[in-house]
Protein backbone atom coordinates (compact mmCIF):
# COMPACT_ATOMS: atom_id res chain seq x y z
CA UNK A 1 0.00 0.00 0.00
CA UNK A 2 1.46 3.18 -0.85
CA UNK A 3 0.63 6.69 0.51
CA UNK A 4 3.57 7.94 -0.58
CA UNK A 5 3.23 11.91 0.05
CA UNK A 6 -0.24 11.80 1.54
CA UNK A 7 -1.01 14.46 4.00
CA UNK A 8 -2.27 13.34 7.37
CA UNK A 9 -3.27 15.06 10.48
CA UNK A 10 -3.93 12.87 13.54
CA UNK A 11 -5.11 13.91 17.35
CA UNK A 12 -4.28 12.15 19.89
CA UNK A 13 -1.27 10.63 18.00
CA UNK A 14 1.42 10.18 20.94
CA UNK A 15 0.64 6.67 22.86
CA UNK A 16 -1.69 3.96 21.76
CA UNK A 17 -3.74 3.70 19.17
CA UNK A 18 -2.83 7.44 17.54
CA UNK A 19 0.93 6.59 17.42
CA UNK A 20 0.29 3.07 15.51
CA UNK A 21 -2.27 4.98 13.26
CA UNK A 22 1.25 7.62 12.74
CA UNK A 23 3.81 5.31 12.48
CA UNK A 24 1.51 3.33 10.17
CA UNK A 25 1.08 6.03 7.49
CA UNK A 26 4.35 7.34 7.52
CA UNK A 27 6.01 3.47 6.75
CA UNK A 28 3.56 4.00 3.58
CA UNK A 29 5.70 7.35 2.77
CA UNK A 30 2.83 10.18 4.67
CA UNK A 31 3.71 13.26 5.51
CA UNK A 32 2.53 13.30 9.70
CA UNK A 33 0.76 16.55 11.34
CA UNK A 34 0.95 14.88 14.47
CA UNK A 35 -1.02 16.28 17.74
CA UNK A 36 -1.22 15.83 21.37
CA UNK A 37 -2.39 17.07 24.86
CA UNK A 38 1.93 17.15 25.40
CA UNK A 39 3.81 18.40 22.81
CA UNK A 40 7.15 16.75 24.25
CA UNK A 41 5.58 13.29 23.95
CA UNK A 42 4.31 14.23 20.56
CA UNK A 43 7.88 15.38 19.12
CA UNK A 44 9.00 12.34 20.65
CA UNK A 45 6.92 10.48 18.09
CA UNK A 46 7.84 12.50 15.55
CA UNK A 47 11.31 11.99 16.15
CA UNK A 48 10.99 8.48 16.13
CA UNK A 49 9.29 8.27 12.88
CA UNK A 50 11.54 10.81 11.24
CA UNK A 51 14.95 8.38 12.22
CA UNK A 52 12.81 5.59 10.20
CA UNK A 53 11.18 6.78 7.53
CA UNK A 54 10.22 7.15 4.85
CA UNK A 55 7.40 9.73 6.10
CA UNK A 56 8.11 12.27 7.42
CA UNK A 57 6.16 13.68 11.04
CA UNK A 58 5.59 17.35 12.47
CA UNK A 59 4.65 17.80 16.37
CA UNK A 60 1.69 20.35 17.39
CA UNK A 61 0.11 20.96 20.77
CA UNK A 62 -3.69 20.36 20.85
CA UNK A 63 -6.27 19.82 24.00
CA UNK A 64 -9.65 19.20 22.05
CA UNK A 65 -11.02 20.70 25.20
CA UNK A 66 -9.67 23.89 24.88
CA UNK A 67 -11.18 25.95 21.84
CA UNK A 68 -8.18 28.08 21.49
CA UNK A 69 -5.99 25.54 21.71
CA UNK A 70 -8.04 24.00 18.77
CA UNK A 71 -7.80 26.75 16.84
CA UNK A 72 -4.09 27.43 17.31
CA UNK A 73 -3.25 24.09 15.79
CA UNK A 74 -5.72 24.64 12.95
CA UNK A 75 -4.04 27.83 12.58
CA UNK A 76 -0.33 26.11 12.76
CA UNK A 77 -1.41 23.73 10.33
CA UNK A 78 -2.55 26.11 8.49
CA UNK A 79 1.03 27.64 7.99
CA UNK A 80 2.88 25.03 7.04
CA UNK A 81 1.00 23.51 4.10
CA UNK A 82 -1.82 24.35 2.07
CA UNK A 83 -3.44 21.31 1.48
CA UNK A 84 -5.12 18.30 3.89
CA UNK A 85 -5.53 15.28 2.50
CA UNK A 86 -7.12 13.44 5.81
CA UNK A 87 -7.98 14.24 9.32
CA UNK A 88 -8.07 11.09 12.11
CA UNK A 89 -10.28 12.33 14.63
CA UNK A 90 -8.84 10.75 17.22
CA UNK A 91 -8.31 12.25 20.34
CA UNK A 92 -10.51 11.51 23.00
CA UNK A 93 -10.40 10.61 26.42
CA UNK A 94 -11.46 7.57 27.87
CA UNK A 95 -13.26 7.17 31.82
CA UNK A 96 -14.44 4.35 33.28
CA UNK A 97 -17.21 4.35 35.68
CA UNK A 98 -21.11 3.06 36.16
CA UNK A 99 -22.58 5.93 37.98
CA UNK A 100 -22.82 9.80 36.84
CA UNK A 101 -21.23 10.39 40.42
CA UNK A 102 -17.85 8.44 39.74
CA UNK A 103 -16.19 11.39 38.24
CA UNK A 104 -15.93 14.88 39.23
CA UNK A 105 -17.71 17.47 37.26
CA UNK A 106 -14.17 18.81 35.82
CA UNK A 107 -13.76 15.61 34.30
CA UNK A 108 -16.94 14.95 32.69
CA UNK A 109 -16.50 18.88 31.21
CA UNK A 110 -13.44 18.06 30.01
CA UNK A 111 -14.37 14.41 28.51
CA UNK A 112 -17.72 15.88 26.68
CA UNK A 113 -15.45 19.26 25.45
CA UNK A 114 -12.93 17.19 24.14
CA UNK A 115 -15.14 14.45 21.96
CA UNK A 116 -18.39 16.91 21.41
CA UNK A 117 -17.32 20.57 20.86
CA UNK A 118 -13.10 20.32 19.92
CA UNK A 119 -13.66 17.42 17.33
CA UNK A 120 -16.70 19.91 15.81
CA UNK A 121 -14.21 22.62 15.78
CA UNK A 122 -10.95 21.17 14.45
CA UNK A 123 -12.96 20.09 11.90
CA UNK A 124 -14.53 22.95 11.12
CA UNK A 125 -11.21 24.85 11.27
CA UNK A 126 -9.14 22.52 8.93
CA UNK A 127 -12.43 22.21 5.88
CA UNK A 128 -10.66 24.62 3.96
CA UNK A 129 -7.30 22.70 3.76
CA UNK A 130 -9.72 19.56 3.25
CA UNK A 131 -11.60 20.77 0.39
CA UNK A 132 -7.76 22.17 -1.62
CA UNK A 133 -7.01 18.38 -1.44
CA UNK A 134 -7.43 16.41 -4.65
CA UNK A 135 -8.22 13.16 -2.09
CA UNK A 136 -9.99 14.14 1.02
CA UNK A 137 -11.01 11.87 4.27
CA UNK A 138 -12.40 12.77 7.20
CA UNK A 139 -11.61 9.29 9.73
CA UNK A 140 -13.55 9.66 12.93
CA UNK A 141 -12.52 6.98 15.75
CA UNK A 142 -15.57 7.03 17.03
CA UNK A 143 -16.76 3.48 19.44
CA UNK A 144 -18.64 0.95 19.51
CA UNK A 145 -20.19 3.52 22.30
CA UNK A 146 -21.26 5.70 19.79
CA UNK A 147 -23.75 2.93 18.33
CA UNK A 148 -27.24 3.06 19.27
CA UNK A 149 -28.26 0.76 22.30
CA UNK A 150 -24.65 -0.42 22.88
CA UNK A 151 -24.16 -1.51 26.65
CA UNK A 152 -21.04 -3.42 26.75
CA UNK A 153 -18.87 -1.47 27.65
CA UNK A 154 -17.68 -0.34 31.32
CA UNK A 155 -16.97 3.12 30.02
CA UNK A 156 -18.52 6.18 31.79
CA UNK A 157 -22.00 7.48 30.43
CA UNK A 158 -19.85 10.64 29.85
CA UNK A 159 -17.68 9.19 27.15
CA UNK A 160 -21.27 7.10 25.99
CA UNK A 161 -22.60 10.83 25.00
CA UNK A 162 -18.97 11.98 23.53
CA UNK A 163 -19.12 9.43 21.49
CA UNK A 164 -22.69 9.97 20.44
CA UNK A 165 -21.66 13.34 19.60
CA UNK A 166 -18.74 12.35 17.45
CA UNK A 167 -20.94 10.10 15.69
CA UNK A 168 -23.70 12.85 15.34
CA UNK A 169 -21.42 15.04 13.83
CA UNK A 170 -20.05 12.07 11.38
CA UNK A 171 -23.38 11.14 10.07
CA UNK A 172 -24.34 14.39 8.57
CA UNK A 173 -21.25 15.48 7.27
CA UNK A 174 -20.65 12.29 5.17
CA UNK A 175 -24.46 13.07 3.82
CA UNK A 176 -23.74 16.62 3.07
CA UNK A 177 -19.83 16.27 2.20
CA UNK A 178 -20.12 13.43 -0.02
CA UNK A 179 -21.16 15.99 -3.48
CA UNK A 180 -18.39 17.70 -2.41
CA UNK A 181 -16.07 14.31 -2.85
CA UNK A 182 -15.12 14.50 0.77
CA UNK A 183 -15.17 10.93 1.98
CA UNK A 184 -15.74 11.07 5.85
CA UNK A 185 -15.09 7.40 7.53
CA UNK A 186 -16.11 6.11 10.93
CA UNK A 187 -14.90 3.44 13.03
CA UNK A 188 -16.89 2.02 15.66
CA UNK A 189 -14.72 -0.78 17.59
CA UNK A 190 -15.90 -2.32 20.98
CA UNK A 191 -13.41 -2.09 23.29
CA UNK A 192 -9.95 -3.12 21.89
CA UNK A 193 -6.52 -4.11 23.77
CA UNK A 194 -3.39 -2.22 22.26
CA UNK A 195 -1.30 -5.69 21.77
CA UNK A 196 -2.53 -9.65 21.32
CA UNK A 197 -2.83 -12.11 18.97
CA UNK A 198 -5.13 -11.65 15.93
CA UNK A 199 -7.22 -14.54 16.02
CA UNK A 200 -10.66 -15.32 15.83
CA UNK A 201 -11.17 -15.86 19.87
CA UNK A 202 -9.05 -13.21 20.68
CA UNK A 203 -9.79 -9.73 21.65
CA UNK A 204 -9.63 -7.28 18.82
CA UNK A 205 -6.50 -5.36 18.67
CA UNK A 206 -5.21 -1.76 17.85
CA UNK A 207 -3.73 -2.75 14.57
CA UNK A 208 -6.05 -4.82 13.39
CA UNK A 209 -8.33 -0.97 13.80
CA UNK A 210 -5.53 0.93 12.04
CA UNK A 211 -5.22 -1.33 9.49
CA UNK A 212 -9.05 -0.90 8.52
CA UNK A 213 -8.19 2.83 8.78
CA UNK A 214 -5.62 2.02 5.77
CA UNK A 215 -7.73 -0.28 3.53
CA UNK A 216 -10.55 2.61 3.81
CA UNK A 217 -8.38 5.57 2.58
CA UNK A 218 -6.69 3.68 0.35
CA UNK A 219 -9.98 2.66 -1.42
CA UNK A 220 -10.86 4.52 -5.47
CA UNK A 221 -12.18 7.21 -5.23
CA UNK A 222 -15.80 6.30 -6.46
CA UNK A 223 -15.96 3.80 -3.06
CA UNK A 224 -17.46 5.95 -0.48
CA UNK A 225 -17.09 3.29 3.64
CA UNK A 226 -19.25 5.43 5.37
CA UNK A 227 -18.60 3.57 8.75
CA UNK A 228 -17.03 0.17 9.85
CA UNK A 229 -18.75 -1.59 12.43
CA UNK A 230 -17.24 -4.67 14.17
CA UNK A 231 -18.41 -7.86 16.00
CA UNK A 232 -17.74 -8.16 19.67
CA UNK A 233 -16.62 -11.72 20.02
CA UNK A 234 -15.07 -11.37 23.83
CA UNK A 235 -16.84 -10.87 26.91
CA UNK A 236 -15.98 -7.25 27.78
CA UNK A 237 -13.75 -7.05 30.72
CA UNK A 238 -14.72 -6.67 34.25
């Protein structure tokens, strides 16, 4: 698969999930707009895609639940290149917890600013760069928490309406993106472990995610994966 000079902007790209989704364009040749809560762990990513190759990775500071922080790395963007061929939405941050109560009020602010209004407004704010590429995608890791009447999961009912919102915000902008040949993706895994073995009784794993991330963008042009839905073969962890 080659993505050889593909640009790619990714939140929450340094740890888990966002770094394999990084690393994983850039060993197809992407150029890597890179974000994170801490830009020192974020250049540190960079860095360490930069020594391998072929890609090549940039570092920004971004906290989806600060608007001006949203807008500064739209804006940084922005300045250093005038064309976006895909956004990954996704940053997002993940609590646990059964009861409204098990989190302070800070938290669930900062868990519904983050997945509801930054994800609205980074994507709002980087459109224009979307719509001067020749290829556009919009990815949105969204969750199997996003899906209507999905209860498996011991996540917080704060991150259940994040997600809801994320997927909201999906659904109408693939319907009124698509004349515009904007592709917009989502990806709604169950809960997922980082590493394991990729087999059928096994718990689904972070690459085996990314690597539907890759067979989507790298689809023709006229093939328009609205969203990827997966089957949650494990019990989901106490």
């Amino acid at each position: 698969m080659n993505l050889d000079g593909l640009r790619v902007a990714i939140t929450g790209g340094a740890r888990d999930t966002g770094r394999l989704l990084a690393e994983a364009f850039a060993e197809r040749g992407a150029q890597i707009f890179l974000s994170a809560r801490d830009l020192a762990a974020a250049e540190h990513v960079a860095d360490a895609i930069n020594q391998r190759g072929p890609g090549r990775a940039h570092a920004f500071r971004c906290d989806l639940a600060v608007a001006d922080s949203v807008r500064a790395f739209a804006a940084a963007l922005a300045g250093r290149t005038t064309y976006l061929d895909v956004l990954i939405n996704n940053g997002a941050a993940y609590v646990e917890g059964d009861d409204l109560g098990d989190v302070s009020d800070d938290k669930i602010e900062s868990v519904m600013a983050a997945g509801g209004t930054g994800t609205v407004l980074l994507t709002k704010h980087l459109l224009p760069l979307l719509r001067a590429s020749s290829r556009p995608d919009i990815v949105n890791m969204i969750s199997a928490c996003g899906e209507v009447g999905h209860r498996r999961s011991g996540a917080h009912p704060t991150f259940y309406a994040a997600k809801h919102a994320h997927a909201g915000l999906a659904e109408i902008l693939s319907h009124r993106l698509r004349p515009e040949g904007i592709r917009v993706i989502s990806l709604f895994p169950p809960d997922f472990v980082q590493d394991g073995p990729r087999q059928v009784n096994s718990d689904l794993t972070a690459r085996s995610v990314v690597d539907c991330v890759l067979f989507a963008v790298s689809q023709p042009r006229d093939c328009f994966i609205r969203e990827v839905h997966f089957e949650q073969v494990q019990r989901p962890h106490p």
